[in-house]
C-alpha atoms as a PDB file:
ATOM      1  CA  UNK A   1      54.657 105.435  52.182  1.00  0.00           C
ATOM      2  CA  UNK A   2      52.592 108.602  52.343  1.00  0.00           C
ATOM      3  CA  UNK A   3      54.589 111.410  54.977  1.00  0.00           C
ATOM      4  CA  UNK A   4      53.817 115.226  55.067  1.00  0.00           C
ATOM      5  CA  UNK A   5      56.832 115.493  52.834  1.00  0.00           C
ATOM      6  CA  UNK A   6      56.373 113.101  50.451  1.00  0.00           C
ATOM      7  CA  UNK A   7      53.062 115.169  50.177  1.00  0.00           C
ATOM      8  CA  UNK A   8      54.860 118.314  49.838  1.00  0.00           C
ATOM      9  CA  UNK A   9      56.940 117.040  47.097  1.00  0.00           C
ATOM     10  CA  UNK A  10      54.725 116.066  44.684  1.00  0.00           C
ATOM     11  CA  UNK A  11      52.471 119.490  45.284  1.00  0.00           C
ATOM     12  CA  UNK A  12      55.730 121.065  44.377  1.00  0.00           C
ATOM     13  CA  UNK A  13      55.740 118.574  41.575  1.00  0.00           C
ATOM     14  CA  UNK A  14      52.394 119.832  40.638  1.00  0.00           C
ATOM     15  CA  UNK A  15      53.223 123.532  40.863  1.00  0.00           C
ATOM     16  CA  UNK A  16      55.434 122.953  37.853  1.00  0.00           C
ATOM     17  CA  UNK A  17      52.414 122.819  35.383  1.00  0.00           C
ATOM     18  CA  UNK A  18      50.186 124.711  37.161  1.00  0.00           C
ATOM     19  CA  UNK A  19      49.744 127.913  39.642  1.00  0.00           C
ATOM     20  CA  UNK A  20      50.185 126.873  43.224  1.00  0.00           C
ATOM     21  CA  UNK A  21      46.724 128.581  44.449  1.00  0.00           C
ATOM     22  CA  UNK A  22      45.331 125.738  42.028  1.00  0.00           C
ATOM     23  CA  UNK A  23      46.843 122.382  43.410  1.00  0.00           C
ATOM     24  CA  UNK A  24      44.206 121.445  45.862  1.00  0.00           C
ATOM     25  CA  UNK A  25      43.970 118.874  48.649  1.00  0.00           C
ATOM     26  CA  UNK A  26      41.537 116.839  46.561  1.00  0.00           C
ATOM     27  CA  UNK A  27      43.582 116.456  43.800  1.00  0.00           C
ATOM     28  CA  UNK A  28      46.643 115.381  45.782  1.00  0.00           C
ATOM     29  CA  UNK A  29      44.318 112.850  47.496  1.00  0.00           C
ATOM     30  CA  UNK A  30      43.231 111.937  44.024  1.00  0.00           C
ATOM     31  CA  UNK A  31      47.062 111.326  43.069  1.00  0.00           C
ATOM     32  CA  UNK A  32      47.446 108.728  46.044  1.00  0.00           C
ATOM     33  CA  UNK A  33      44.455 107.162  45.986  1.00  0.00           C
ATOM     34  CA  UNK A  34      43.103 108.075  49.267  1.00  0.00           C
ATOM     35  CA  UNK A  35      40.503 110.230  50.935  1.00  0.00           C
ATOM     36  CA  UNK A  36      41.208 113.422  51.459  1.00  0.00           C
ATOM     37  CA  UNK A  37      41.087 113.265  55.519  1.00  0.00           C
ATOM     38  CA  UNK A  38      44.432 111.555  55.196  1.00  0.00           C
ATOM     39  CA  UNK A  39      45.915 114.171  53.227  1.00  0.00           C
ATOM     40  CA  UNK A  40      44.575 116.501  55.763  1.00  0.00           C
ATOM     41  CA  UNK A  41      46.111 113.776  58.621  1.00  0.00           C
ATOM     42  CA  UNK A  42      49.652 114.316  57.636  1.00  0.00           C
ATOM     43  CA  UNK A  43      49.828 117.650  56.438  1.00  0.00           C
ATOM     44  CA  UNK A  44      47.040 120.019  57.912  1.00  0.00           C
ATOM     45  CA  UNK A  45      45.097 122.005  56.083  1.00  0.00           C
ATOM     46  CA  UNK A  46      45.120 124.746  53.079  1.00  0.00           C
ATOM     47  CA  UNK A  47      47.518 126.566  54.630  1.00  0.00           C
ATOM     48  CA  UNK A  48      49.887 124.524  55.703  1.00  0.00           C
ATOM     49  CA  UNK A  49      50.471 122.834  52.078  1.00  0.00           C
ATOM     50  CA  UNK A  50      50.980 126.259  50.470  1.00  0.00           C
ATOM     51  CA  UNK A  51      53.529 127.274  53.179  1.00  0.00           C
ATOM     52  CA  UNK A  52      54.755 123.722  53.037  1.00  0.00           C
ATOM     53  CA  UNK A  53      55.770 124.259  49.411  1.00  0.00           C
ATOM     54  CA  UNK A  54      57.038 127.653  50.076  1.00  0.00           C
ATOM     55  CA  UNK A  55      59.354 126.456  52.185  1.00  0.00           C
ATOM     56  CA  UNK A  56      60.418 124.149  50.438  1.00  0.00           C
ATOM     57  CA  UNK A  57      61.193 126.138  47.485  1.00  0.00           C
ATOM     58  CA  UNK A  58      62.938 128.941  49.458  1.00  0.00           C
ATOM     59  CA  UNK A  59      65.337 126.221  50.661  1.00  0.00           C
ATOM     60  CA  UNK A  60      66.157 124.313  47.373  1.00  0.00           C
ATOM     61  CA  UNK A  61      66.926 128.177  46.513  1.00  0.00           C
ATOM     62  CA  UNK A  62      69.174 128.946  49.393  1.00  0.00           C
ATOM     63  CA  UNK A  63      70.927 125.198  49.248  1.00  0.00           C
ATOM     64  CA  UNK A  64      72.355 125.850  46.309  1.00  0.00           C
ATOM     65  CA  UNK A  65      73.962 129.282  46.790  1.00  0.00           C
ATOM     66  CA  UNK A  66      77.917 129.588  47.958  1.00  0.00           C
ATOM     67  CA  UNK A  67      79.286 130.933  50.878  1.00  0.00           C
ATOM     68  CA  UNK A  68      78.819 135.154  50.600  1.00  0.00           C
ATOM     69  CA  UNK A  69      82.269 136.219  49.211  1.00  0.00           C
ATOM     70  CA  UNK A  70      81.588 140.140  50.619  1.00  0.00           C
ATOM     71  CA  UNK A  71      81.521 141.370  46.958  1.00  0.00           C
ATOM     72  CA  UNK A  72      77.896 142.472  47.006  1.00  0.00           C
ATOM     73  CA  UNK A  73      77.765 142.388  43.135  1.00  0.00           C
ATOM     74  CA  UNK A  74      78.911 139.112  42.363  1.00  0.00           C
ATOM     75  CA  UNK A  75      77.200 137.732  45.396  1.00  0.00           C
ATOM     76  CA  UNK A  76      73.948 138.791  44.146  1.00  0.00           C
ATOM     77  CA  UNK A  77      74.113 138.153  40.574  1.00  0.00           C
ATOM     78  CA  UNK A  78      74.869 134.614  41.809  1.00  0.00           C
ATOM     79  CA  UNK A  79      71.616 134.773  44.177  1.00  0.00           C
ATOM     80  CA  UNK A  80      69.684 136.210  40.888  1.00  0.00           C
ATOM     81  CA  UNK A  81      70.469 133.818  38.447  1.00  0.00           C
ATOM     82  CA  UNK A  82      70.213 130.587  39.995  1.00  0.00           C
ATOM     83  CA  UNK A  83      66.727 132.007  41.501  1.00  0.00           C
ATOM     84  CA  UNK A  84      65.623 132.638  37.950  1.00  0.00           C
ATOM     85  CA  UNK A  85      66.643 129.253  37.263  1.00  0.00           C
ATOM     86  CA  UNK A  86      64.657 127.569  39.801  1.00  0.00           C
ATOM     87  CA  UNK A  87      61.984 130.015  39.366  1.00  0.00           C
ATOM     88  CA  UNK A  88      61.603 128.794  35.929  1.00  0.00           C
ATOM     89  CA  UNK A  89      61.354 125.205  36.695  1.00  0.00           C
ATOM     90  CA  UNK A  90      58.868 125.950  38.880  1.00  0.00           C
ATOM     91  CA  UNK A  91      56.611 128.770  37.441  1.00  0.00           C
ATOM     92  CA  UNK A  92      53.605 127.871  39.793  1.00  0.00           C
ATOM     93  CA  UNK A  93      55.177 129.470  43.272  1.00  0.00           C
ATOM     94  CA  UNK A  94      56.182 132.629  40.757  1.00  0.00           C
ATOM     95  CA  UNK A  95      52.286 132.980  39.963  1.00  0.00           C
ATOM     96  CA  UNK A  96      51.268 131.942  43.360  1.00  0.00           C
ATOM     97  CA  UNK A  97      53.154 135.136  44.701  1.00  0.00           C
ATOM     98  CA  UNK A  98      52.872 137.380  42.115  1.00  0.00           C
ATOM     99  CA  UNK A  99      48.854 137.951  43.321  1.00  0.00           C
ATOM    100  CA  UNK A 100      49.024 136.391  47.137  1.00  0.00           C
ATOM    101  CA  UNK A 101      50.497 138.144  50.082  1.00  0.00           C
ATOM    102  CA  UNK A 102      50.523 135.470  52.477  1.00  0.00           C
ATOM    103  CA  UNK A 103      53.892 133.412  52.814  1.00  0.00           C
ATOM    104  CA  UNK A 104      55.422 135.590  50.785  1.00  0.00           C
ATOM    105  CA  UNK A 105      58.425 135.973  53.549  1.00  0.00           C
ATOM    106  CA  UNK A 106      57.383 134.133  56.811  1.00  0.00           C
ATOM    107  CA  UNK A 107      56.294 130.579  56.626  1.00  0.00           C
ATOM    108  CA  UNK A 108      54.135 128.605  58.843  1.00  0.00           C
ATOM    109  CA  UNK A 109      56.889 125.795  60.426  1.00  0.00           C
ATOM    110  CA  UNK A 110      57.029 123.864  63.613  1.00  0.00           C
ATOM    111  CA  UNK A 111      58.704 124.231  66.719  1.00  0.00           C
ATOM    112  CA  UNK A 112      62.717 123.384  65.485  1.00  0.00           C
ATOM    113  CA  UNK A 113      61.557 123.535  62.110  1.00  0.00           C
ATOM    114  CA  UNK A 114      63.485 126.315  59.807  1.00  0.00           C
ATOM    115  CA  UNK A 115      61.622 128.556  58.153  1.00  0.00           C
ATOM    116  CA  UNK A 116      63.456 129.290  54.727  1.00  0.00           C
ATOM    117  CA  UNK A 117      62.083 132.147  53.337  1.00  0.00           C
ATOM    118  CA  UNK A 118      63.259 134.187  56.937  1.00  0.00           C
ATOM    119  CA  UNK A 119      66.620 132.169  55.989  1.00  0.00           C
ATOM    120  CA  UNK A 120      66.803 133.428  52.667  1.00  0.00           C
ATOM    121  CA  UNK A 121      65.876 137.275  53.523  1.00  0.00           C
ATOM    122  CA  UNK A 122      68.869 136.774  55.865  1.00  0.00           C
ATOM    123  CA  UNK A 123      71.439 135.551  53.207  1.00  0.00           C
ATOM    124  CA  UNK A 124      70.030 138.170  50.082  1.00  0.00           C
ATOM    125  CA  UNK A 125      70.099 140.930  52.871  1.00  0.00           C
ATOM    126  CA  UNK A 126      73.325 140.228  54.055  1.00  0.00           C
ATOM    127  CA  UNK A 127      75.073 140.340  50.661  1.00  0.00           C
ATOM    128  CA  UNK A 128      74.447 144.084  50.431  1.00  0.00           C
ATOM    129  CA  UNK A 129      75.053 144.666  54.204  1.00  0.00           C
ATOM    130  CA  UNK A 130      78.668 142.717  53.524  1.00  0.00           C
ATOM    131  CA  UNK A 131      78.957 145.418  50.693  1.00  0.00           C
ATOM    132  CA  UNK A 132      78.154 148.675  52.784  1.00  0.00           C
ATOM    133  CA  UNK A 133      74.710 148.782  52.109  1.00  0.00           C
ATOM    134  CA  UNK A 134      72.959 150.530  54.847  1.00  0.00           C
ATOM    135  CA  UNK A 135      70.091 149.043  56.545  1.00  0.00           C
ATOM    136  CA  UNK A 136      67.213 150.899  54.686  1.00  0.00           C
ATOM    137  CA  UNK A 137      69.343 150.632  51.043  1.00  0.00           C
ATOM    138  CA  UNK A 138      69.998 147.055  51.843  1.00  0.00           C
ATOM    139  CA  UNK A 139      65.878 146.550  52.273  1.00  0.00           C
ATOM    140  CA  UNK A 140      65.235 148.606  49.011  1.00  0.00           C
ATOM    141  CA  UNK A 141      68.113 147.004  47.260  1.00  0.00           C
ATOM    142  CA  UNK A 142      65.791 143.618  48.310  1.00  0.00           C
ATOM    143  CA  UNK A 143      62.538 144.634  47.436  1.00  0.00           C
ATOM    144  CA  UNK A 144      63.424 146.043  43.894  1.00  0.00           C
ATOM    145  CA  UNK A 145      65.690 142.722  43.328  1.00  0.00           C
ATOM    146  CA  UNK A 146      62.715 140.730  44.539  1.00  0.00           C
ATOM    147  CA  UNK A 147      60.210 142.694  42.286  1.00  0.00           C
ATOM    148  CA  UNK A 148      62.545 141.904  39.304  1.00  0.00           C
ATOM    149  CA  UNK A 149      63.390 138.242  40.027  1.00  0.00           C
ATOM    150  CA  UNK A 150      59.452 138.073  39.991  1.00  0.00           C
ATOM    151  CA  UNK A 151      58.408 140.041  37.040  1.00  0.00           C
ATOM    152  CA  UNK A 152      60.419 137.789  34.828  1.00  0.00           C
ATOM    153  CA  UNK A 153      60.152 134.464  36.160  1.00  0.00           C
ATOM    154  CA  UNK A 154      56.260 135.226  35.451  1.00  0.00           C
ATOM    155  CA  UNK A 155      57.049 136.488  32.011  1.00  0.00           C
ATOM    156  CA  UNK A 156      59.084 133.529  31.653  1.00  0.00           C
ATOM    157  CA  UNK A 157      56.888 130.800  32.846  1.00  0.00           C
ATOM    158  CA  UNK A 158      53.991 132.875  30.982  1.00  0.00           C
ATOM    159  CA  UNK A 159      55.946 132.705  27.630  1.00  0.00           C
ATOM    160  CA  UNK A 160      55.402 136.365  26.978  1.00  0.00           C
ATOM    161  CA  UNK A 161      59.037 137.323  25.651  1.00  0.00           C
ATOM    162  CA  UNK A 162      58.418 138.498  22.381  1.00  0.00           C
ATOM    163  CA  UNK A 163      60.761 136.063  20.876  1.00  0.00           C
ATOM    164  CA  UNK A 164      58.046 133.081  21.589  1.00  0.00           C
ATOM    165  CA  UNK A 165      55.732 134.913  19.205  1.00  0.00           C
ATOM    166  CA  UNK A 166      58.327 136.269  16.780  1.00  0.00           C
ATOM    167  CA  UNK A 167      57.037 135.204  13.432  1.00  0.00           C
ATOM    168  CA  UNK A 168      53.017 136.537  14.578  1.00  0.00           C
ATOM    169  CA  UNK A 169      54.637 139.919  15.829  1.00  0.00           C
ATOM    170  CA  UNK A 170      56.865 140.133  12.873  1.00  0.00           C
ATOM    171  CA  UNK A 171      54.361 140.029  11.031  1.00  0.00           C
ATOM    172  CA  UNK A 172      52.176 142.664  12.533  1.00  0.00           C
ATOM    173  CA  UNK A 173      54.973 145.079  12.647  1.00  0.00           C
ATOM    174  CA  UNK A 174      55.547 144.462   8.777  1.00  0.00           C
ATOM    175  CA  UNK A 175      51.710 145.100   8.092  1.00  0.00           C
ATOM    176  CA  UNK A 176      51.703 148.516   9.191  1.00  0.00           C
ATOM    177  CA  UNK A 177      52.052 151.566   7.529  1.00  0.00           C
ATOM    178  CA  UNK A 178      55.309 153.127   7.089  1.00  0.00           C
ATOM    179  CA  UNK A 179      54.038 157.081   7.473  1.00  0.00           C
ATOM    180  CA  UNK A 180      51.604 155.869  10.602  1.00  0.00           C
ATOM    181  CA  UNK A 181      53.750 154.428  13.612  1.00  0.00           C
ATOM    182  CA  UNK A 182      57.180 155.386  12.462  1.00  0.00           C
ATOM    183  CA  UNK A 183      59.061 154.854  15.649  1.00  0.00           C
ATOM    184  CA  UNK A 184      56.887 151.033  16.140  1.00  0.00           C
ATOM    185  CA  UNK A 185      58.118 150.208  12.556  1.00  0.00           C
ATOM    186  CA  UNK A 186      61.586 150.911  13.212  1.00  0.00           C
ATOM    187  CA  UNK A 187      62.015 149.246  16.783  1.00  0.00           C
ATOM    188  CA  UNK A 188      59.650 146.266  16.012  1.00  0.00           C
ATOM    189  CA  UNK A 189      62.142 144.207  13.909  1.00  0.00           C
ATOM    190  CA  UNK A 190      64.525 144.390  17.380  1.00  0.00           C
ATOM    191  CA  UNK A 191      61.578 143.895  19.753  1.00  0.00           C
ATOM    192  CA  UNK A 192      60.134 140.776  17.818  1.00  0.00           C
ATOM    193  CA  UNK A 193      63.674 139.333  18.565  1.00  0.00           C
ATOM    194  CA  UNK A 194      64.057 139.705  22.651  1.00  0.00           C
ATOM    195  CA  UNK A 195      64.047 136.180  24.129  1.00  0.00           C
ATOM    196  CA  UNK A 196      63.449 135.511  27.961  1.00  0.00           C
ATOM    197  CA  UNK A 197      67.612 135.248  28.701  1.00  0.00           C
ATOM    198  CA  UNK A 198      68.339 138.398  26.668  1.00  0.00           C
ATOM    199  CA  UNK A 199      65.887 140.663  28.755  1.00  0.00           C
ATOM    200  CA  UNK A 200      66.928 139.294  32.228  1.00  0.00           C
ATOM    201  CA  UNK A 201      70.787 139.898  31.494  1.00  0.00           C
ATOM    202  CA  UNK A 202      70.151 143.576  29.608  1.00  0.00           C
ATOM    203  CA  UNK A 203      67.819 143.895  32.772  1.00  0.00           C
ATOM    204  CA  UNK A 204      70.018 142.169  35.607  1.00  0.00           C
ATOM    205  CA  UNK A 205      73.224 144.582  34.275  1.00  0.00           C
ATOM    206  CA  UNK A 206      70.896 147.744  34.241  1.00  0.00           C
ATOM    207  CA  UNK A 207      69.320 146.689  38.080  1.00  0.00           C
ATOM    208  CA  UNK A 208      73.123 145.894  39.618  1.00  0.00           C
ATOM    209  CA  UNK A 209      74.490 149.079  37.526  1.00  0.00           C
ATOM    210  CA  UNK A 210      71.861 151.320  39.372  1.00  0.00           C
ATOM    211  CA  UNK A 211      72.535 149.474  42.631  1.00  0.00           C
ATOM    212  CA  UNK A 212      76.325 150.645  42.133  1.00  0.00           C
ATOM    213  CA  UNK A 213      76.228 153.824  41.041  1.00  0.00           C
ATOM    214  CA  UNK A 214      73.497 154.661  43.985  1.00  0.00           C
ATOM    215  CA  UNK A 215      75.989 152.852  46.187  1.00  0.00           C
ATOM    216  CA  UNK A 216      79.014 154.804  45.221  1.00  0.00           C
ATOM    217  CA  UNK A 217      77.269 158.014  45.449  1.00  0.00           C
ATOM    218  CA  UNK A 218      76.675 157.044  49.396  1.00  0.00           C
ATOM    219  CA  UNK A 219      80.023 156.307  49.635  1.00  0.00           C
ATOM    220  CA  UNK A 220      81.297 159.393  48.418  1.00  0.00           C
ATOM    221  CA  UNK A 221      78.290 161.736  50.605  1.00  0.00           C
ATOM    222  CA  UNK A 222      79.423 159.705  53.941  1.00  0.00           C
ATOM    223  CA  UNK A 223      83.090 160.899  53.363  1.00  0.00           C
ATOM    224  CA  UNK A 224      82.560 164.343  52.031  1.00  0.00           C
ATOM    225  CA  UNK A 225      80.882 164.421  55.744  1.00  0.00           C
ATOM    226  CA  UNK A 226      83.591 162.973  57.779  1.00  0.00           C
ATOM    227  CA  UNK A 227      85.788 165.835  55.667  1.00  0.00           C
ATOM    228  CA  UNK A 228      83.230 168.435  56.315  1.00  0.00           C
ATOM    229  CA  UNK A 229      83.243 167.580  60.346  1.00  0.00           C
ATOM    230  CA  UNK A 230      87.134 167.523  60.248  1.00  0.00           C
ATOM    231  CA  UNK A 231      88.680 170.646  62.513  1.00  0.00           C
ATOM    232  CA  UNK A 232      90.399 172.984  60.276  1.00  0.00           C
ATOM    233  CA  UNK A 233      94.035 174.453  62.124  1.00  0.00           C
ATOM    234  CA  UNK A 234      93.894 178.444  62.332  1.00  0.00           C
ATOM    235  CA  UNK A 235      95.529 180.209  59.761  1.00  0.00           C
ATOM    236  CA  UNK A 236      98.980 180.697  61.157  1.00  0.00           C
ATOM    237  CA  UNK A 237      98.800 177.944  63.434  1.00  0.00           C
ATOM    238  CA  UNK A 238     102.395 176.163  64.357  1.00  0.00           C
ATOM    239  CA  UNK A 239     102.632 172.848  64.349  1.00  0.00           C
ATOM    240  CA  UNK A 240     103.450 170.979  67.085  1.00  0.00           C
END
């Protein structure tokens, strides 16, 4: 029987072929074999499908993370990879908000209704509060995690790692003159070879590396202040 979310699930079924901005209220109607006024009956209109899916994403990728453990790292390399995973399956939503602002974060719910991007903000966020993050780290720490988790799901789902054209870049690298792009010919036997897994590893180590050393450094600046503030006893003081 046709329901807003049996509606929502096969848009989301759609979005796994094609960019989200693209699966349209006639085609879904199309799908079911009925006008697209009863589409529009059960779910509302443009806006509400698109946040509809959203939401529904956001929660398949908070249902399937564990409890926080308060280890920042591990918690978010766990929050990392299975988004990547799910991104992947779903490449559509990854193109949808690589070049749309709207429902990026907030979704358009009902009254009662939970609105799972706000519920995974919380969760990411809260990871690198647990760790002694502090509140502006903790939202820079999300938006450069963000910004990565979406720059290579889109490179994934695009098919632009260079290993999915190894052979034609190979090939192009082995064309050119030794004397003319010396440092190109050296690297592009290497480069040819980088599949989508091997970049978001390299590029997942490098991101939570940064986030530790950055982290540390705060660390040690908060408690060279608490020394700093420390009263120092007279010289030839007594103790008491």
């Amino acid at each position: 029987m046709l329901s807003r979310n049996v509606i929502i699930e096969r848009a989301s079924e759609l979005a796994k072929t094609v960019a989200l901005d693209q699966v349209s209220i006639a085609q879904l109607a199309k799908d079911f074999g009925v006008a697209p006024g009863l589409i529009h009956y059960y779910l509302g209109n443009r806006d509400d499908l698109i946040s509809g899916v959203l939401n529904r994403y956001y929660r398949r990728r908070l249902e399937v993370l564990p409890a926080l453990t308060g280890d920042w790292r591990s918690d978010v390399e766990i929050i990392a990879r299975s988004s990547f995973d799910l991104a992947r399956e779903i490449p559509g939503v990854s193109m949808y908000v690589a070049s749309h602002n709207r429902f990026r974060l907030f979704q358009s719910v009902s009254p009662g209704e939970i609105d799972y991007g706000m519920a995974l903000f919380n969760h990411i966020t809260s990871a690198f509060l647990q760790g002694g993050f502090s509140a502006d780290r903790s939202a820079l720490a999300y938006h450069l995690l963000a910004q990565y988790l979406l720059s290579s799901s889109i490179s994934a789902a695009g098919r632009q790692s260079p290993a999915e054209h190894s052979s034609f870049l190979r090939g192009k690298f082995d064309a050119i003159p030794d004397d003319r792009y010396p440092a190109a010919k050296i690297v592009g036997a290497a480069f040819s070879g980088l599949s989508a897994e091997h970049a978001f590893d390299a590029g997942l180590k490098l991101l939570l590396d940064g986030f530790d050393t950055w982290q540390s450094g705060e660390a040690s600046d908060a408690a060279n202040h608490q020394t700093s503030r420390t009263p120092r006893k007279p010289r030839g003081a007594r103790a008491t």
